[in-house]
Protein backbone atom coordinates (compact mmCIF):
# COMPACT_ATOMS: atom_id res chain seq x y z
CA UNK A 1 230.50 190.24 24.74
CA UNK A 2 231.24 190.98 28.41
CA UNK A 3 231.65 187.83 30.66
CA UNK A 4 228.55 186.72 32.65
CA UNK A 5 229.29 186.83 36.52
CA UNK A 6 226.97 184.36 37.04
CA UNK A 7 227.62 180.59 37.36
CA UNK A 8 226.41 177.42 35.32
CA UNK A 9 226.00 175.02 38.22
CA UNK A 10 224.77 175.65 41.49
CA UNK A 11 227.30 173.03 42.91
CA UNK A 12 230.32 175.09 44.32
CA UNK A 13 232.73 174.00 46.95
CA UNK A 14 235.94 175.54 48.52
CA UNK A 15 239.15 174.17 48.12
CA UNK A 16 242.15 173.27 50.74
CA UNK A 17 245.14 174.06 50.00
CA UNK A 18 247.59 171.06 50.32
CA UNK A 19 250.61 173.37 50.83
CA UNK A 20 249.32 174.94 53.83
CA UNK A 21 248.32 171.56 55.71
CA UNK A 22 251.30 170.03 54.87
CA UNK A 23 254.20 172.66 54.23
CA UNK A 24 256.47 172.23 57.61
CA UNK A 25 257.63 175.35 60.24
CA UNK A 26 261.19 173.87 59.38
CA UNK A 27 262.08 173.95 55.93
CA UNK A 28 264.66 171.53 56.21
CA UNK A 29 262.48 168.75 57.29
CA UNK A 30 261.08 165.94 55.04
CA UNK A 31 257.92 163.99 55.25
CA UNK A 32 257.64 160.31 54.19
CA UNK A 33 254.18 158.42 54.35
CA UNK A 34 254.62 154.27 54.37
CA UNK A 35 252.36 152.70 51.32
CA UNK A 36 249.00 151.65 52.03
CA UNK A 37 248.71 147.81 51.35
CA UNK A 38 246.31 146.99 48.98
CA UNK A 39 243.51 144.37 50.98
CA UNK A 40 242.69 141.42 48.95
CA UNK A 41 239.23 140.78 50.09
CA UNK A 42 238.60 137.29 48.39
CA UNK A 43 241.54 135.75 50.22
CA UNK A 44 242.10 138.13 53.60
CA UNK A 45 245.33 138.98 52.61
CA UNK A 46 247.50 142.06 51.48
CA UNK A 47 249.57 143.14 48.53
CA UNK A 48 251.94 145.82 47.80
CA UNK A 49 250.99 148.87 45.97
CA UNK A 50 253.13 147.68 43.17
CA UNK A 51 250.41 144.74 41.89
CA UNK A 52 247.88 147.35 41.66
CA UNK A 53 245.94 146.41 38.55
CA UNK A 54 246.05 148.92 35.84
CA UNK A 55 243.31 150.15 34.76
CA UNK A 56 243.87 149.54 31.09
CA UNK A 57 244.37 145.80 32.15
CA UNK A 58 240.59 145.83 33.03
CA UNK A 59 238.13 143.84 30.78
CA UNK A 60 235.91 146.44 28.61
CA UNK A 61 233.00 143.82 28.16
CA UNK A 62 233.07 143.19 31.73
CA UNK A 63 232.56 147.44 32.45
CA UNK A 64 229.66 147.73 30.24
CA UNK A 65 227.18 148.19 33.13
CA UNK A 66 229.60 150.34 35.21
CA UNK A 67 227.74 153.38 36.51
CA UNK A 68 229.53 156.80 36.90
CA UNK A 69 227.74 158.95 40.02
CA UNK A 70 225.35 161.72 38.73
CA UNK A 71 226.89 164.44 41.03
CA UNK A 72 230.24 163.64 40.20
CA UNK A 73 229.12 164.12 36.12
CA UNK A 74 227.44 167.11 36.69
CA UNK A 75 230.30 168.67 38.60
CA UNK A 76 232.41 168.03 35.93
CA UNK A 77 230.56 169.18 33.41
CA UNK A 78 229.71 172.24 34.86
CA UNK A 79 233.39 172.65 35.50
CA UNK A 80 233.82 171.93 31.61
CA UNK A 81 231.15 174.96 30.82
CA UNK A 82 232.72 177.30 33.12
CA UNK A 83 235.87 176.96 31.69
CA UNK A 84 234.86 177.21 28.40
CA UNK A 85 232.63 180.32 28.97
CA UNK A 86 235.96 182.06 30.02
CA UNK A 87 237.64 181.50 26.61
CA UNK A 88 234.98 182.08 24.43
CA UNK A 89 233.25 185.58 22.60
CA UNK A 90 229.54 184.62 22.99
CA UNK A 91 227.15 182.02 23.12
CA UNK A 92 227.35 180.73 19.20
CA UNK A 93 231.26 179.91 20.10
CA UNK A 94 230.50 178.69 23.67
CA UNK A 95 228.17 176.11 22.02
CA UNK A 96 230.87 175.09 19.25
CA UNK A 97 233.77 174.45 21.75
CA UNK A 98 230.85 172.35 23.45
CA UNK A 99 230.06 170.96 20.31
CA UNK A 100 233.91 169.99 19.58
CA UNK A 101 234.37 168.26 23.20
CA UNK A 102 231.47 166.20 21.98
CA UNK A 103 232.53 165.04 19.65
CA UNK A 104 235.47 163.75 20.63
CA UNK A 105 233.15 161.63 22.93
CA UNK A 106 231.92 160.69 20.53
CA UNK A 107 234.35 159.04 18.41
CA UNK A 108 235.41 157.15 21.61
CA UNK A 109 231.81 155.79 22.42
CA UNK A 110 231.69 154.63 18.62
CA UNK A 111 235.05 152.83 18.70
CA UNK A 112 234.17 150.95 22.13
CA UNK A 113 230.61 150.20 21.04
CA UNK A 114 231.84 148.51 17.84
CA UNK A 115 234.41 146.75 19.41
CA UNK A 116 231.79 145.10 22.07
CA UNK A 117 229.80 144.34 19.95
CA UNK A 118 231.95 142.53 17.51
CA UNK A 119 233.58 140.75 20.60
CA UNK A 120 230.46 139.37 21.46
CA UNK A 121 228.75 138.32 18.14
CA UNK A 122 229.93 135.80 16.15
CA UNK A 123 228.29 137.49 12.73
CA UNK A 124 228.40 141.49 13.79
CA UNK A 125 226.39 143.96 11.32
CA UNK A 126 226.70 147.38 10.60
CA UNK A 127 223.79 149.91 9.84
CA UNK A 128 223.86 150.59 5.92
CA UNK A 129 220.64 152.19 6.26
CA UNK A 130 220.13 155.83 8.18
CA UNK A 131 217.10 154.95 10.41
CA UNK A 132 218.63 151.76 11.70
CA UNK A 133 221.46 153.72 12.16
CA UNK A 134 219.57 156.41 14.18
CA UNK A 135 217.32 154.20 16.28
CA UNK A 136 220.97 152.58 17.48
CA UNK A 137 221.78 156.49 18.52
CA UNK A 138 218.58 157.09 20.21
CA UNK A 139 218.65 153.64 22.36
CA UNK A 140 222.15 152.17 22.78
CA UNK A 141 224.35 154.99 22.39
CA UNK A 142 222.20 157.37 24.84
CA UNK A 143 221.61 154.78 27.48
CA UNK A 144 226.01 154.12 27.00
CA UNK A 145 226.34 157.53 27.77
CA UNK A 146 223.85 158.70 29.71
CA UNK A 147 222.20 155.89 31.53
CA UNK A 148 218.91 155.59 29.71
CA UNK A 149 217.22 155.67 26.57
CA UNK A 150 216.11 159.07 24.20
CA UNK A 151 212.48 160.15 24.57
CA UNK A 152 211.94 160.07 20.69
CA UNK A 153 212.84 160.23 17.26
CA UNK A 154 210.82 162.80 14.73
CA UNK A 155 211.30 163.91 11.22
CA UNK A 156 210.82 167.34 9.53
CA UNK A 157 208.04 167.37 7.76
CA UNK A 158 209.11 170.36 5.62
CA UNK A 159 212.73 169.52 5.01
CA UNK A 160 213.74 165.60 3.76
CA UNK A 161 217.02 165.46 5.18
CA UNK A 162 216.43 166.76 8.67
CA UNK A 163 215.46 164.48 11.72
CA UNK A 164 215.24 165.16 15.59
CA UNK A 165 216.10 163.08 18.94
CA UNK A 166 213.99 164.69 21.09
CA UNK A 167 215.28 164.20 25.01
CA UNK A 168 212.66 165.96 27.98
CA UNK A 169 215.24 165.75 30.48
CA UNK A 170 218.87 166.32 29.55
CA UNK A 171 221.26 165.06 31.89
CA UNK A 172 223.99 167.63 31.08
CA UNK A 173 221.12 170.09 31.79
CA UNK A 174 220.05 169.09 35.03
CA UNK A 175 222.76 171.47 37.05
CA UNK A 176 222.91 173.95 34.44
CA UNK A 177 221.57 177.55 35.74
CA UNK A 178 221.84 180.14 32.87
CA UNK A 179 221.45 183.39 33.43
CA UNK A 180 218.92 185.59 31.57
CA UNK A 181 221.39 186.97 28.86
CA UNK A 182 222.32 184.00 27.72
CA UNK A 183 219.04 181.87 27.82
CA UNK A 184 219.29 181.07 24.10
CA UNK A 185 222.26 178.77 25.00
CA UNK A 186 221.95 175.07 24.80
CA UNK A 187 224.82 172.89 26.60
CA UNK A 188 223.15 169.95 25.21
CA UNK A 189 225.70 170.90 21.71
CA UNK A 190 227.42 168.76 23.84
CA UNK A 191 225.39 165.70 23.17
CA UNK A 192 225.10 166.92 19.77
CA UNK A 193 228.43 166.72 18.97
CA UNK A 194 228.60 162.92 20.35
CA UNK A 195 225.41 162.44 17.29
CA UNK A 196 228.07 164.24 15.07
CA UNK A 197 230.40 162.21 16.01
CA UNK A 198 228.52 158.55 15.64
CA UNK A 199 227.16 159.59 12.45
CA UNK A 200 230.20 160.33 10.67
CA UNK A 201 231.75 157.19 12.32
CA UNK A 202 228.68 155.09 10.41
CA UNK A 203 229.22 157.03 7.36
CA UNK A 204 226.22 159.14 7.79
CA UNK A 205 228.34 162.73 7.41
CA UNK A 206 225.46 165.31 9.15
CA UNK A 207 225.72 168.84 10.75
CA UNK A 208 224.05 168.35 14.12
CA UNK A 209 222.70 170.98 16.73
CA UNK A 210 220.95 171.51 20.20
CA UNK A 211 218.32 173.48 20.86
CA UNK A 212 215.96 174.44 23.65
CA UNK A 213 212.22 173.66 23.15
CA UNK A 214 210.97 173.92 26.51
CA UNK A 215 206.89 172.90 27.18
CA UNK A 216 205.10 173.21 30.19
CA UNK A 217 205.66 169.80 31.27
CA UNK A 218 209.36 169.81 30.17
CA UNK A 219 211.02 173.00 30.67
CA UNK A 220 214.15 171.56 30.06
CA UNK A 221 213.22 169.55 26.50
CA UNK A 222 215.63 169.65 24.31
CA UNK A 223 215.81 168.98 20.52
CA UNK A 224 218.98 167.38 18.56
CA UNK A 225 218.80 168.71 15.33
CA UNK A 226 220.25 166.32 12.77
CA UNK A 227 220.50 167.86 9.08
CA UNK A 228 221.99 165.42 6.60
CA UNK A 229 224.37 165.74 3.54
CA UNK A 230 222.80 165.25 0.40
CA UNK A 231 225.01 162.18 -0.24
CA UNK A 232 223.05 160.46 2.78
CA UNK A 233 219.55 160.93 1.20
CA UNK A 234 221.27 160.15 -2.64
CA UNK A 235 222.69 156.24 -1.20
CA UNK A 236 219.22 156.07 0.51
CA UNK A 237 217.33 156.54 -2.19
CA UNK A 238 219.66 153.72 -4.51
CA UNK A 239 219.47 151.47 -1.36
CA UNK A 240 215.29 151.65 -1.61
């Protein structure tokens, strides 16, 4: 499949390059900036560079409510898609490289979830039931990653082990402009593979996919497509 020329995001910029502002007439000569001090603004004093906290030093309960800038996500991300559009044959393999980067989210926003939680509770529980388990996806781990809750949870009503987070406005979507060839493509398989990823983490193995459903009020609704092993539905039915 040929290569779109088209771009995912309509965010672009130009880039300096730091050779040419700072690459001397005189080869020979050398360039030395003093350190910035560090202003410590409880106390009105300064500190070398060499105190800087690390940012691994930083409490993780303490970041919880830490907000990341929408424009600087959706940059990235869009960055992320164009890069993986170059290396990829066509839109099924675009949306499992997307799918893969998820999930390795994924497993990340699982292990720091469970480890807040069982920092701050003196008795922490684990889902052993799937819809628990799923209502935990749609509220906690969506507003963790993207700021706010899921619009809704459904379930097939022709097939028993499928079930849908439904979100109307994606927020890896939001900056996403895809050009007509490739309107079938879904970069929420991103978000889907985070879902794949908290699942299996819970012990609810799934195969879980993205796909555009678009309505006239939300042209950018997207479906997360959760289809369940049969060992899922076999414990839930002993667990009854």
């Amino acid at each position: 499949m040929q290569q779109p020329h088209s771009r995912f995001s309509a965010l672009s910029g130009s880039s300096l390059s730091s050779a040419d502002l700072l690459s001397p007439t005189n080869s020979s000569a050398r360039f030395s900036l003093p350190p910035t001090p560090l202003i410590n603004t409880t106390l009105g004093q300064s500190r070398p560079a060499a105190q800087r906290p690390n940012i691994y030093d930083r409490n993780l309960n303490k970041t919880r409510t830490a907000e990341v800038s929408a424009s600087a996500f959706a940059f990235l991300f869009s960055e992320v898609v164009q890069y993986t559009q170059k290396r990829v044959s066509g839109i099924n393999d675009l949306e499992r490289r997307l799918n893969i980067l998820g999930y390795r989210v994924g497993i990340r926003v699982l292990e720091l979830m469970v480890w807040r939680v069982e920092s701050s509770s003196k008795a922490p529980k684990r889902e052993i039931r799937f819809l628990p388990a799923l209502m935990s996806i749609h509220t906690q781990v969506w507003r963790a990653v993207f700021g706010r809750p899921a619009d809704s949870i459904e379930k097939s009503v022709e097939n028993e082990d499928e079930y849908m987070i439904i979100d109307n406005d994606p927020l890896v979507e939001r900056h996403i402009s895809v050009p007509r060839d490739m309107s079938q493509l879904s970069c929420s398989s991103f978000a889907a593979g985070i879902v794949e990823a908290v699942l299996d983490g819970l012990g609810f193995p799934a195969r879980v996919t993205a796909h555009n459903t678009p309505t006239q009020q939300h042209p950018a609704r997207t479906t997360i497509l959760i289809k369940l092993e049969q060992s899922v539905l076999e414990r839930e039915e002993i667990l009854k």
